[in-house]
PDB file of N, CA and C in Angstrom:
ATOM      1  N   UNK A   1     -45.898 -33.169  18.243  1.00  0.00           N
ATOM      2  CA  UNK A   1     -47.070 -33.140  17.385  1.00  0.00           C
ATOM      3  C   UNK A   1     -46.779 -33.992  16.162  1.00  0.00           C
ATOM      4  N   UNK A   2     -47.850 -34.321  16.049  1.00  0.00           N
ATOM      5  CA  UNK A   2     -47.496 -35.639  14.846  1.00  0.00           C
ATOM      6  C   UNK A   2     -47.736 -34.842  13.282  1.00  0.00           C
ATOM      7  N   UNK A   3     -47.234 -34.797  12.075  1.00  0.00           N
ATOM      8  CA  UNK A   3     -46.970 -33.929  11.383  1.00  0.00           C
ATOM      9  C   UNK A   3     -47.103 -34.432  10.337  1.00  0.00           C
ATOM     10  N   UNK A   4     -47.857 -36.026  10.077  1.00  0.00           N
ATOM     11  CA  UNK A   4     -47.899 -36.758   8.652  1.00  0.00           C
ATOM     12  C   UNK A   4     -49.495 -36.100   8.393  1.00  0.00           C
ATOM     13  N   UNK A   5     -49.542 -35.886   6.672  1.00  0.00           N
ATOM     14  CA  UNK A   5     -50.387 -35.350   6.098  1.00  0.00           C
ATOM     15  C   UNK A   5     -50.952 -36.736   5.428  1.00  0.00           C
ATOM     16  N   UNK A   6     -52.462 -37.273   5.696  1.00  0.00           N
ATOM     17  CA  UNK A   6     -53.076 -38.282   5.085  1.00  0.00           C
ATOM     18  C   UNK A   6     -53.484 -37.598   3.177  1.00  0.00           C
ATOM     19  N   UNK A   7     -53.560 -38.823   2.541  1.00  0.00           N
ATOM     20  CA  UNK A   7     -54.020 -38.542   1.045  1.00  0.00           C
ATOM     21  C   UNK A   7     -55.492 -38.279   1.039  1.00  0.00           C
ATOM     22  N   UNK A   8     -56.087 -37.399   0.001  1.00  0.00           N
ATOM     23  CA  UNK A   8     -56.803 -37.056   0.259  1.00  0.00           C
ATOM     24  C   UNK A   8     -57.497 -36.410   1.217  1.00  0.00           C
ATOM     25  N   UNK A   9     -56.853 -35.738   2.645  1.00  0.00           N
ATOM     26  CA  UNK A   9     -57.090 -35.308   3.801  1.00  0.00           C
ATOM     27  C   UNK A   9     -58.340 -33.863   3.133  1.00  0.00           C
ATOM     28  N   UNK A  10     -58.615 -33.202   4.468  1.00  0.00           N
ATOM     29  CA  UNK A  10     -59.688 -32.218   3.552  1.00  0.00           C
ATOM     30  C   UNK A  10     -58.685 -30.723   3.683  1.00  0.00           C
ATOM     31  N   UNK A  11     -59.206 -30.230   3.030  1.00  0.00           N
ATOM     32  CA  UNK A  11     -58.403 -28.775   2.822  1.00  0.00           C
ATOM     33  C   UNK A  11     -59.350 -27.488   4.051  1.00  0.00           C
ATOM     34  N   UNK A  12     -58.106 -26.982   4.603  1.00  0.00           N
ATOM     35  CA  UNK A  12     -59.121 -25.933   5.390  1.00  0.00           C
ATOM     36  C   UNK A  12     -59.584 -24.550   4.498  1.00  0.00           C
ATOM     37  N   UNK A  13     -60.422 -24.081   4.889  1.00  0.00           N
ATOM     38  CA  UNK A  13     -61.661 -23.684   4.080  1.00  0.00           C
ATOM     39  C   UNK A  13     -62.317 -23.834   3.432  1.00  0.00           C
ATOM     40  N   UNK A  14     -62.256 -25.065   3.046  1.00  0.00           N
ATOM     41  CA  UNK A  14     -63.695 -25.844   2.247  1.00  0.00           C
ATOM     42  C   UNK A  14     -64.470 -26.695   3.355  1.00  0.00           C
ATOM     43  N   UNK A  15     -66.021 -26.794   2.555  1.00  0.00           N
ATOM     44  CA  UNK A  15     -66.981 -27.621   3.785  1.00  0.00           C
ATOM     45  C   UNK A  15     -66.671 -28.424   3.257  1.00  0.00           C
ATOM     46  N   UNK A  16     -67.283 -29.691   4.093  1.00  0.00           N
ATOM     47  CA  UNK A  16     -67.623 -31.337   3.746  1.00  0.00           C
ATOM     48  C   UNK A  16     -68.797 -31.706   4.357  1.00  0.00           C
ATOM     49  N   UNK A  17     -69.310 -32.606   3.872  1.00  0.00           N
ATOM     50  CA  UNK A  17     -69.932 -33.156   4.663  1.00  0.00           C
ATOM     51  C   UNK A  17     -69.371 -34.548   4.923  1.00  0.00           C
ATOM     52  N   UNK A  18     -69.231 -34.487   6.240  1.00  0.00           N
ATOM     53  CA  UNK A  18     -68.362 -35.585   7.418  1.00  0.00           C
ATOM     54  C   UNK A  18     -68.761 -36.653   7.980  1.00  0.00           C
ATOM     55  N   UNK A  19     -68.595 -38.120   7.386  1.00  0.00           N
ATOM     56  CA  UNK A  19     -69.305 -39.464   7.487  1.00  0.00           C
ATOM     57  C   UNK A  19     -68.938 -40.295   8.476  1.00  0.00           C
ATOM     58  N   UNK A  20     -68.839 -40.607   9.585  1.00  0.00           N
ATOM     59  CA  UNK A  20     -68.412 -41.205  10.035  1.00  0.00           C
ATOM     60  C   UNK A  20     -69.198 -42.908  10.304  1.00  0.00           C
ATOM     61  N   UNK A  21     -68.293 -43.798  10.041  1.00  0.00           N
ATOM     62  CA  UNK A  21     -68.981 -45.298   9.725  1.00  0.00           C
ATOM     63  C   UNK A  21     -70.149 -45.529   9.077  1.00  0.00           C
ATOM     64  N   UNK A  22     -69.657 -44.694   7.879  1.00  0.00           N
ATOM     65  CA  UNK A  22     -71.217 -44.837   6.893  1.00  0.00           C
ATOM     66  C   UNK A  22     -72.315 -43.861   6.977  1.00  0.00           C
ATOM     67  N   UNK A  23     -72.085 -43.211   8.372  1.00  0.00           N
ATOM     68  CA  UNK A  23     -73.221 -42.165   8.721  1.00  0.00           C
ATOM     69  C   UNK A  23     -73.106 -40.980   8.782  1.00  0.00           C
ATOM     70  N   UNK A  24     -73.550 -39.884   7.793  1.00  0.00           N
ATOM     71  CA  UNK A  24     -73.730 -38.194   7.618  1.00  0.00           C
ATOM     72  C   UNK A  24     -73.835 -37.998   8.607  1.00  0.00           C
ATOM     73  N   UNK A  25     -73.143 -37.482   9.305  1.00  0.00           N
ATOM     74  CA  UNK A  25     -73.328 -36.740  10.820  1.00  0.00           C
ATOM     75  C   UNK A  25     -74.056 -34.999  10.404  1.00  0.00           C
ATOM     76  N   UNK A  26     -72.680 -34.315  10.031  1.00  0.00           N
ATOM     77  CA  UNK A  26     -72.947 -32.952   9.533  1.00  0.00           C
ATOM     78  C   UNK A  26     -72.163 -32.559   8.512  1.00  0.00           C
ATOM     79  N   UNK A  27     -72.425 -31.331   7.927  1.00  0.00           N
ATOM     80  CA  UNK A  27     -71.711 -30.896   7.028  1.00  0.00           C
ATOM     81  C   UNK A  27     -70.778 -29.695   8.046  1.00  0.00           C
ATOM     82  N   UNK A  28     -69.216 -29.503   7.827  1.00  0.00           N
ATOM     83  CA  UNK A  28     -68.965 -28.650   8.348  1.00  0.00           C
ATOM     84  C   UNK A  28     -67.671 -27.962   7.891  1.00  0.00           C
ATOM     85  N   UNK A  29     -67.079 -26.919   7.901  1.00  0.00           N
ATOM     86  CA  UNK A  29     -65.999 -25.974   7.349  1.00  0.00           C
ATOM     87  C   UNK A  29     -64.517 -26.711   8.367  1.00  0.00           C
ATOM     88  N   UNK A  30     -63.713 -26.853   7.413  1.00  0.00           N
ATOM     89  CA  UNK A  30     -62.675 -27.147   8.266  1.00  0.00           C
ATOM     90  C   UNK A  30     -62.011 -25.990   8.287  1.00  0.00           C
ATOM     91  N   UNK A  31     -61.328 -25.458   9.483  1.00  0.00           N
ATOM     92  CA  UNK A  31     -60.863 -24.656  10.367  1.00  0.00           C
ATOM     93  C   UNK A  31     -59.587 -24.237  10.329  1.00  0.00           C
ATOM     94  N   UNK A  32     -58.511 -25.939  10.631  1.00  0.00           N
ATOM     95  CA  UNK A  32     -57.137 -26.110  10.700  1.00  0.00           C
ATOM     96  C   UNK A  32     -57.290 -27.211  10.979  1.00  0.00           C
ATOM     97  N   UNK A  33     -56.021 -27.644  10.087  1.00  0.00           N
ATOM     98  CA  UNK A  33     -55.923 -29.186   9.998  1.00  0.00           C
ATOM     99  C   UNK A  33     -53.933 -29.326  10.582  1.00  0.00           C
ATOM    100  N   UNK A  34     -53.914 -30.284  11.407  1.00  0.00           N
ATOM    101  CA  UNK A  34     -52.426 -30.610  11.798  1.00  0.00           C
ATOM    102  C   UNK A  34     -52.449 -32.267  11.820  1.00  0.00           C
ATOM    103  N   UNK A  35     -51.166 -32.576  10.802  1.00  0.00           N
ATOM    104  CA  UNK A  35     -51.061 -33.927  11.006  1.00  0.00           C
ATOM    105  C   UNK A  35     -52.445 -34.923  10.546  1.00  0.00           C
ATOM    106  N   UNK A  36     -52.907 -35.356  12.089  1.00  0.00           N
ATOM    107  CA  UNK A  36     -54.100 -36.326  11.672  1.00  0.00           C
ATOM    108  C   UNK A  36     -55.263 -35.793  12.233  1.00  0.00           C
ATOM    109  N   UNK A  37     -54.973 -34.745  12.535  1.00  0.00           N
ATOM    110  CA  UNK A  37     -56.116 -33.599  13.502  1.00  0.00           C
ATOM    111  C   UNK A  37     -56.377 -32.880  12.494  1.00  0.00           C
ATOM    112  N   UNK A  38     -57.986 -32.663  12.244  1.00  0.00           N
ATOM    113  CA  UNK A  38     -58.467 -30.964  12.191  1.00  0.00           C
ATOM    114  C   UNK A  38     -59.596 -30.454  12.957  1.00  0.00           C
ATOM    115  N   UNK A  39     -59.719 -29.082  12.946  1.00  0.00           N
ATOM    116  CA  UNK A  39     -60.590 -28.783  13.874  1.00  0.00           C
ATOM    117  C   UNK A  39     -61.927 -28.322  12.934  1.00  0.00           C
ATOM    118  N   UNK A  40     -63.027 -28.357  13.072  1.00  0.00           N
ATOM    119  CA  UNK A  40     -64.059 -28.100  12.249  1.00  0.00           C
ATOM    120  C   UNK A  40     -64.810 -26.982  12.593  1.00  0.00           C
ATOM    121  N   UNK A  41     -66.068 -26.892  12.065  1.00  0.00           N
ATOM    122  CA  UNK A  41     -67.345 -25.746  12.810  1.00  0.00           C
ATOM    123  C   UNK A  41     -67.829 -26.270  11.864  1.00  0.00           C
ATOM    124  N   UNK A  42     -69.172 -26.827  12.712  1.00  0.00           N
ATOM    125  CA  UNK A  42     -70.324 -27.331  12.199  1.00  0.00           C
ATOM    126  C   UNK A  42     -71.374 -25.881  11.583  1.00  0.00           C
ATOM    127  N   UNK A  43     -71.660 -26.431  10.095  1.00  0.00           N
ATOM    128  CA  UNK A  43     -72.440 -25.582   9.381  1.00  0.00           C
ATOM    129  C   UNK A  43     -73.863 -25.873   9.507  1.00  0.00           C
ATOM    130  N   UNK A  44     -73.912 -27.346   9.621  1.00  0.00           N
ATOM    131  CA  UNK A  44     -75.434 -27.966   9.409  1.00  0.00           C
ATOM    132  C   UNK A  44     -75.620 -29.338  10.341  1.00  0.00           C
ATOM    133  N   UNK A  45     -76.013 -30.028  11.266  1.00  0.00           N
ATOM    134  CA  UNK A  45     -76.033 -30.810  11.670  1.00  0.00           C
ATOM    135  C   UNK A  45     -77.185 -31.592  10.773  1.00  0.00           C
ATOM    136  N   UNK A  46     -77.021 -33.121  10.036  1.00  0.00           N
ATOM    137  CA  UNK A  46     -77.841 -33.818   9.294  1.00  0.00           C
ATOM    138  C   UNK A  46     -79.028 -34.532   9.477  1.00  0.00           C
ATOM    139  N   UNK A  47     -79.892 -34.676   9.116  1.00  0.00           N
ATOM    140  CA  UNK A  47     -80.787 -35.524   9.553  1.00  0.00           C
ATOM    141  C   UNK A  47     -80.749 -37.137   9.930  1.00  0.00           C
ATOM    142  N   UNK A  48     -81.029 -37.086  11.106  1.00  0.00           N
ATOM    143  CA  UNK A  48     -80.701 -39.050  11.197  1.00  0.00           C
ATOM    144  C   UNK A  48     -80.648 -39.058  12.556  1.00  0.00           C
ATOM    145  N   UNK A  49     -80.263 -40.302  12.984  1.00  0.00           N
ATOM    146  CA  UNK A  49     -79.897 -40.852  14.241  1.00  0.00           C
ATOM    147  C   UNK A  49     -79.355 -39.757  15.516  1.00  0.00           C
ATOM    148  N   UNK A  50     -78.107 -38.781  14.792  1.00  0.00           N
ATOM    149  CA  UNK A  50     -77.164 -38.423  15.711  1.00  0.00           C
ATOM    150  C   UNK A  50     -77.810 -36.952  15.741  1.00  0.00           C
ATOM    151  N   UNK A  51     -78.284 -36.395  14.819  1.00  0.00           N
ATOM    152  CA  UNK A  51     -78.801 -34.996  14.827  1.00  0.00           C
ATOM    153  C   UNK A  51     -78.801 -33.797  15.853  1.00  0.00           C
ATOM    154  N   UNK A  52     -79.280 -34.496  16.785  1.00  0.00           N
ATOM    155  CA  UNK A  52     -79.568 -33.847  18.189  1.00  0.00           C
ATOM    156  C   UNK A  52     -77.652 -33.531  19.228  1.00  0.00           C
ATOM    157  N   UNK A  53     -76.847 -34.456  18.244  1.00  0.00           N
ATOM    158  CA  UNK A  53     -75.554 -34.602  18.761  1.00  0.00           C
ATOM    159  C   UNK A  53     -74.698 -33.326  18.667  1.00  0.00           C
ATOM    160  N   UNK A  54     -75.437 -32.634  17.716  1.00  0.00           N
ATOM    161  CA  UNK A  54     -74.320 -31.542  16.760  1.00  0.00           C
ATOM    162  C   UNK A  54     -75.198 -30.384  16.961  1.00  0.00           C
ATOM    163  N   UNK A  55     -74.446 -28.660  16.595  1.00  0.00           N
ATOM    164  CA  UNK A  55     -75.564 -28.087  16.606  1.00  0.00           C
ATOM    165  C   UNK A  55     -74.679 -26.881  15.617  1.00  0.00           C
ATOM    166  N   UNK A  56     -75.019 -26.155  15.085  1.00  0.00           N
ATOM    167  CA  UNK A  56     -74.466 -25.275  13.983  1.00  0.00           C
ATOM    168  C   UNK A  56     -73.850 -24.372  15.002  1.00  0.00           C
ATOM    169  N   UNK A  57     -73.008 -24.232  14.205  1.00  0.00           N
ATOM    170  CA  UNK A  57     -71.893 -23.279  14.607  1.00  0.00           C
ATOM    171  C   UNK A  57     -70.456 -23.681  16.001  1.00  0.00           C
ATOM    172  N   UNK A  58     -71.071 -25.075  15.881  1.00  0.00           N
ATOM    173  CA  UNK A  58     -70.146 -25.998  17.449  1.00  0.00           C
ATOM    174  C   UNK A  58     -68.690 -26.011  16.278  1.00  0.00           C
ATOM    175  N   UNK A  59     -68.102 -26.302  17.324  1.00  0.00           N
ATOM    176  CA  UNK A  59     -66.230 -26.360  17.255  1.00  0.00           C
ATOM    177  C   UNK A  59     -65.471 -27.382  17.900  1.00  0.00           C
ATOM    178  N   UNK A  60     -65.460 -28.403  17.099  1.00  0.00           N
ATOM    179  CA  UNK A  60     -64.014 -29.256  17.875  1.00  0.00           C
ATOM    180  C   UNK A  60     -63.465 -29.929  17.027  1.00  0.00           C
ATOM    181  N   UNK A  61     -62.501 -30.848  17.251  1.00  0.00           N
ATOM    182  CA  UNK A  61     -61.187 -31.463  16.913  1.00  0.00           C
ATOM    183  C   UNK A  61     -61.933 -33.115  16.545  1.00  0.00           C
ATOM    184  N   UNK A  62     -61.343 -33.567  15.444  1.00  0.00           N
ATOM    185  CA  UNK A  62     -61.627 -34.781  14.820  1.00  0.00           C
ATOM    186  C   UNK A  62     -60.481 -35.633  14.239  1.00  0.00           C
ATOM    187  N   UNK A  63     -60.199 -36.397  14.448  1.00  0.00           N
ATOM    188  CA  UNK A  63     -59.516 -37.440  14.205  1.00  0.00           C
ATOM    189  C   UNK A  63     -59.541 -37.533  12.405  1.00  0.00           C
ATOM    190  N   UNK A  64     -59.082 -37.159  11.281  1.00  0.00           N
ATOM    191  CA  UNK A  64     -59.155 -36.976  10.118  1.00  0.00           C
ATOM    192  C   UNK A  64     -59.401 -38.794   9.736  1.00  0.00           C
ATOM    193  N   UNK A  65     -58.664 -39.871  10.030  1.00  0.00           N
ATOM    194  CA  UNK A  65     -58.825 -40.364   9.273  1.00  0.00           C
ATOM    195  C   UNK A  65     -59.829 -41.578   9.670  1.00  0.00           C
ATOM    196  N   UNK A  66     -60.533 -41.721  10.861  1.00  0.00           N
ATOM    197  CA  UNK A  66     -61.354 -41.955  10.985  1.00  0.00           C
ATOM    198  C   UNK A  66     -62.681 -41.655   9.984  1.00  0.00           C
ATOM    199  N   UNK A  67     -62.838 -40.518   9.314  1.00  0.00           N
ATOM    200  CA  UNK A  67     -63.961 -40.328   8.783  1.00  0.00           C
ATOM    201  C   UNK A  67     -63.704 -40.047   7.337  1.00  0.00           C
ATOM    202  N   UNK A  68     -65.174 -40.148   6.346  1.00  0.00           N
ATOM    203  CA  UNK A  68     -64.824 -39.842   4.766  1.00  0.00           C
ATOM    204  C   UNK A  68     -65.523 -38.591   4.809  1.00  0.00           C
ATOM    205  N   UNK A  69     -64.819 -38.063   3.769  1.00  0.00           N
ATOM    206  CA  UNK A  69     -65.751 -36.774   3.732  1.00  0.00           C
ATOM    207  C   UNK A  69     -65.861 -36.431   1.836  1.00  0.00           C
ATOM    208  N   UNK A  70     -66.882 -35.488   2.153  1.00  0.00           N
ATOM    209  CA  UNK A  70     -67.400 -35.333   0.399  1.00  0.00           C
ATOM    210  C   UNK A  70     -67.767 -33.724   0.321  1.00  0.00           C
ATOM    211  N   UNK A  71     -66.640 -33.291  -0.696  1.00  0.00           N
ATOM    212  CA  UNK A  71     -66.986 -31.587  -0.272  1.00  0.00           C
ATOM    213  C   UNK A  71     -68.171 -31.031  -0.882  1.00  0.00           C
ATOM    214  N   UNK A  72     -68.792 -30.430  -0.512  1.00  0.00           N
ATOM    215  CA  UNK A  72     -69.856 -29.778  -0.927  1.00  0.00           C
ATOM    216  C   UNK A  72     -69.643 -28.257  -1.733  1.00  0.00           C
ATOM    217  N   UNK A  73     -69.876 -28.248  -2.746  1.00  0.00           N
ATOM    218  CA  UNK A  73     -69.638 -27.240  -3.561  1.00  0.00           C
ATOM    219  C   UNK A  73     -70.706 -26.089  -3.654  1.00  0.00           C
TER     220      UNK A  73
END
C-alpha cells in the first residue's frame, strides 16, 4: 500500500465539495483516506452535466490527487 500523504490532502470527517477537471461533481464526507486513496459518501450530487452520475449517500474510492476540493463549512 502506498503510504505518501499529498499537501493539502482532505481530512476525514470533513465534507468537500469535489472538482474534478474544473467540474463540481458533488459535495461529499470523506470516510478514510490512505496514501493517495480516500473513500468518500456522497452528501449531495451537484447540478450540471454529471448529476445523474452520483446519488446521495453512494460510497467509493477516489484517487485524491486527481481532484481539488473546497471544504464546506
Amino acid at each position: 500500500m502506498h503510504s505518501h500523504t499529498l499537501k493539502d490532502a482532505p481530512e476525514i470527517g470533513k465534507t468537500y465539495t469535489c472538482i474534478l477537471n474544473n467540474v463540481s461533481l458533488y459535495d461529499a464526507t470523506i470516510e478514510d483516506a490512505q496514501g493517495c486513496w480516500a473513500k468518500v459518501k456522497v452528501v449531495q450530487p451537484l447540478p450540471g452535466k454529471y448529476e445523474k452520475h452520483y446519488t446521495e449517500g453512494q460510497r467509493f474510492e477516489i484517487k485524491v490527487q486527481m481532484y481539488d476540493f473546497i471544504e464546506k463549512q
